[in-house]
Protein backbone atom coordinates (compact mmCIF):
# COMPACT_ATOMS: atom_id res chain seq x y z
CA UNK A 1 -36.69 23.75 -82.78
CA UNK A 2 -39.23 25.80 -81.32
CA UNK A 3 -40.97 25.53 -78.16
CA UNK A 4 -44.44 25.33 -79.42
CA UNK A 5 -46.58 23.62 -82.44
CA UNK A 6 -50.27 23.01 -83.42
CA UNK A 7 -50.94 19.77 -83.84
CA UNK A 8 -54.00 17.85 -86.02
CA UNK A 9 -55.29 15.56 -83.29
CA UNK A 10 -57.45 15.28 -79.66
CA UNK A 11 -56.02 14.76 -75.94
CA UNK A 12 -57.67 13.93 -72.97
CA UNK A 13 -56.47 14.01 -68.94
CA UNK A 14 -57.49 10.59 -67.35
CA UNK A 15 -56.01 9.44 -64.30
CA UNK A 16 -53.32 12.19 -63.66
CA UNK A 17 -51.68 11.66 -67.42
CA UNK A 18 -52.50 13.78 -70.58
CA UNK A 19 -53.37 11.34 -73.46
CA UNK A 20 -52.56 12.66 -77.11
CA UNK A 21 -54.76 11.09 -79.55
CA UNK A 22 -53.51 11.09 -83.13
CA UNK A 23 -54.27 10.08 -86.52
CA UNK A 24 -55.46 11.10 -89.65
CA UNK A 25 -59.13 12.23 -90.05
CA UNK A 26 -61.87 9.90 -89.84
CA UNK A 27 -59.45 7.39 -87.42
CA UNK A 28 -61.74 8.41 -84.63
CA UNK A 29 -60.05 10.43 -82.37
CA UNK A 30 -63.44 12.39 -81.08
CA UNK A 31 -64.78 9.18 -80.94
CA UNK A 32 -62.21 7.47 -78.05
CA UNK A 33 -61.95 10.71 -76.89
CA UNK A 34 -65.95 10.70 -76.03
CA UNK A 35 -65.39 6.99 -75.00
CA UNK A 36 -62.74 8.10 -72.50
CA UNK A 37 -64.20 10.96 -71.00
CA UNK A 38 -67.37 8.17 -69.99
CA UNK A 39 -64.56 6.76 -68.10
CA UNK A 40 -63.73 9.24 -66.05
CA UNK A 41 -61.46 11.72 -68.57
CA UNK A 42 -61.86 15.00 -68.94
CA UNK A 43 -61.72 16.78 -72.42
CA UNK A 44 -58.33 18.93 -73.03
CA UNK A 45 -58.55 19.56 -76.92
CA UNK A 46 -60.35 17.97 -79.85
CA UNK A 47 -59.43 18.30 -83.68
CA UNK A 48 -56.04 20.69 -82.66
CA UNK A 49 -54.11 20.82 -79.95
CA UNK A 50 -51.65 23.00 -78.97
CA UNK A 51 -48.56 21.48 -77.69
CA UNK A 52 -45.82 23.39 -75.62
CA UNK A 53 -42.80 22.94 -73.58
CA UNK A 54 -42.35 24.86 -70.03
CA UNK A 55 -39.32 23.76 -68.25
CA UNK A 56 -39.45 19.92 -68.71
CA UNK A 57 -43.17 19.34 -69.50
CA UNK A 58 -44.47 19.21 -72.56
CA UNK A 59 -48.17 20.32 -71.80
CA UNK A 60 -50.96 20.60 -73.95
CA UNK A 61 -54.18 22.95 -74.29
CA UNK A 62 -56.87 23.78 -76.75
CA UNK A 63 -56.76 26.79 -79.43
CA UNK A 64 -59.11 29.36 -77.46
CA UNK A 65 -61.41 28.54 -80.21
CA UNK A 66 -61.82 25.17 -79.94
CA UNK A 67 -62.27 25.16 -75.71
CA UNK A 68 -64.85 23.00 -74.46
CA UNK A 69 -65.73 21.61 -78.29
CA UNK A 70 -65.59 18.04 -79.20
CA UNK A 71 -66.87 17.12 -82.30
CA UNK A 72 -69.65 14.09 -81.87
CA UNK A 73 -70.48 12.81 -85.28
CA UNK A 74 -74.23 12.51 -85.95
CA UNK A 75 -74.49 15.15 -83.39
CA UNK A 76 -72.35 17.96 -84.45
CA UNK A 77 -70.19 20.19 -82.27
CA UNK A 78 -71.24 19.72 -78.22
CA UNK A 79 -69.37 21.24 -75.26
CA UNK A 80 -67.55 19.70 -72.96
CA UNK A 81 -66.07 20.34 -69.81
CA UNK A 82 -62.31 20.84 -70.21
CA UNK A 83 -58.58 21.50 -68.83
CA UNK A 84 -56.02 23.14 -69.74
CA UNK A 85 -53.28 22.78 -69.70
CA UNK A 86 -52.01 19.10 -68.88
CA UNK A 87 -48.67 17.52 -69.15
CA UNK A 88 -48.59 14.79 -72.05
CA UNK A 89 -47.58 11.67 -70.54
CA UNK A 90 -48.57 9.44 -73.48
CA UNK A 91 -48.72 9.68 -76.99
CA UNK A 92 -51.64 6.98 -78.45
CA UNK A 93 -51.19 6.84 -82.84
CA UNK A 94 -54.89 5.43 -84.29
CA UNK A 95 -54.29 3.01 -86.77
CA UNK A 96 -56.45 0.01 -88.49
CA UNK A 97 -57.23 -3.53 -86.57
CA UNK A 98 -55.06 -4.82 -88.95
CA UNK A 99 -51.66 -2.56 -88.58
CA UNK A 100 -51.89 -3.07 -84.48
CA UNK A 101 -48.96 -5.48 -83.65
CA UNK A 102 -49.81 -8.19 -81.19
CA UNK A 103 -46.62 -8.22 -79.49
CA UNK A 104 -44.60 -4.78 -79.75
CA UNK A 105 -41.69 -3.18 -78.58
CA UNK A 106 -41.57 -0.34 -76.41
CA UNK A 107 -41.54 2.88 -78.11
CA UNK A 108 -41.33 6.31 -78.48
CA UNK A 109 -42.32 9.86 -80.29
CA UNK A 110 -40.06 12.94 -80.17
CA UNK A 111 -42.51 16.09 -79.31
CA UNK A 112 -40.45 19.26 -79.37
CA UNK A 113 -37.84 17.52 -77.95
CA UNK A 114 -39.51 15.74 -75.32
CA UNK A 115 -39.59 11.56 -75.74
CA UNK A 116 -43.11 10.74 -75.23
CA UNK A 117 -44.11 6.97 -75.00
CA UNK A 118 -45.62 5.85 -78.11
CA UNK A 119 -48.97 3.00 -78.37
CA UNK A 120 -50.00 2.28 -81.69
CA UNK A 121 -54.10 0.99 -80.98
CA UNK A 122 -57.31 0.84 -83.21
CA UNK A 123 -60.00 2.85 -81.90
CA UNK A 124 -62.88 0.61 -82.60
CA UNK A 125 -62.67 -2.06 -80.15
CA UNK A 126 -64.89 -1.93 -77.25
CA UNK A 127 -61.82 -3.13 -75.08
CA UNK A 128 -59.75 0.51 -76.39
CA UNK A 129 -60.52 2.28 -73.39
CA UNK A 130 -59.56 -0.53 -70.67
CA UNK A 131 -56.21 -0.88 -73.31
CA UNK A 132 -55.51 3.25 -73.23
CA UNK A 133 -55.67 2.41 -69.23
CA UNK A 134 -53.26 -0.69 -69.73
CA UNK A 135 -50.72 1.63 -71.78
CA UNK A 136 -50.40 4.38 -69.30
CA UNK A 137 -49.95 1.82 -66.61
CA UNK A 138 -47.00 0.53 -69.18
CA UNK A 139 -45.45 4.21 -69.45
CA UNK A 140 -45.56 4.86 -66.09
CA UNK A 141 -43.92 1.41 -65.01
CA UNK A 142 -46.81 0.46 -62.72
CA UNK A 143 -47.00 -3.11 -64.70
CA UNK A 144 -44.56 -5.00 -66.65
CA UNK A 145 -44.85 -5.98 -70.40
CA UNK A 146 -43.47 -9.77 -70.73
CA UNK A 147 -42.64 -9.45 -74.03
């Protein structure tokens, strides 16, 4: 397996974690990425993100191409502030409203050998951002799911 891959997605560093945003095009990655950096995030990578592990970490910067970019729709390409690189600490799959399970298990994703916690959410929402929060609070054990 090798120790480093481009991935199709965005990532952000809020609150001392590196969030990896993924989904297919159009899911609206940029978007909660935009939505989280009003919160407080700073940018890491938007569109492709390169994903390497050193030592234990799996960390994650932008192609040099793509520093400082984040794509705003309506508004076009508009830089950011960014960092690079940050340790992934939480792995967030957009899907639809409808495929987001109202009760779900803990789980997972395998990133170059490195288990990741795994949150399936819809980007749309206005209450995403305070749920991307609630997740990372999840992974890090700081609160308890009851389910």
């Amino acid at each position: 397996m090798s120790d480093s891959t481009l991935i199709h997605g965005s990532c952000v560093f809020w609150r001392d974690s590196g969030i990896l945003l993924r989904g297919a095009s159009g899911t609206g990655k940029s978007d909660l990425a935009l939505r989280l950096c009003d919160a407080g995030a700073t940018l890491v990578a938007d569109d492709q993100v390169h994903l390497e592990v050193v030592g234990d970490a799996l960390l994650a910067r932008p192609p040099a191409a793509l520093e400082g970019l984040l794509e705003v729709r309506g508004l076009g390409l508009l830089r950011f502030p960014f960092q690079a690189p940050v340790k992934v600490t939480l792995v967030i799959d957009l899907v639809a409203p409808d495929r987001v399970e109202r009760l779900p298990s803990a789980d997972h994703v395998m990133l170059l050998g490195r288990q990741i916690p795994l949150f399936h959410l819809s980007p749309w929402p206005a209450s995403t951002v305070r749920k991307v929060g609630l997740a990372m609070q999840l992974a890090a054990g700081t609160i308890m799911s009851a389910s």
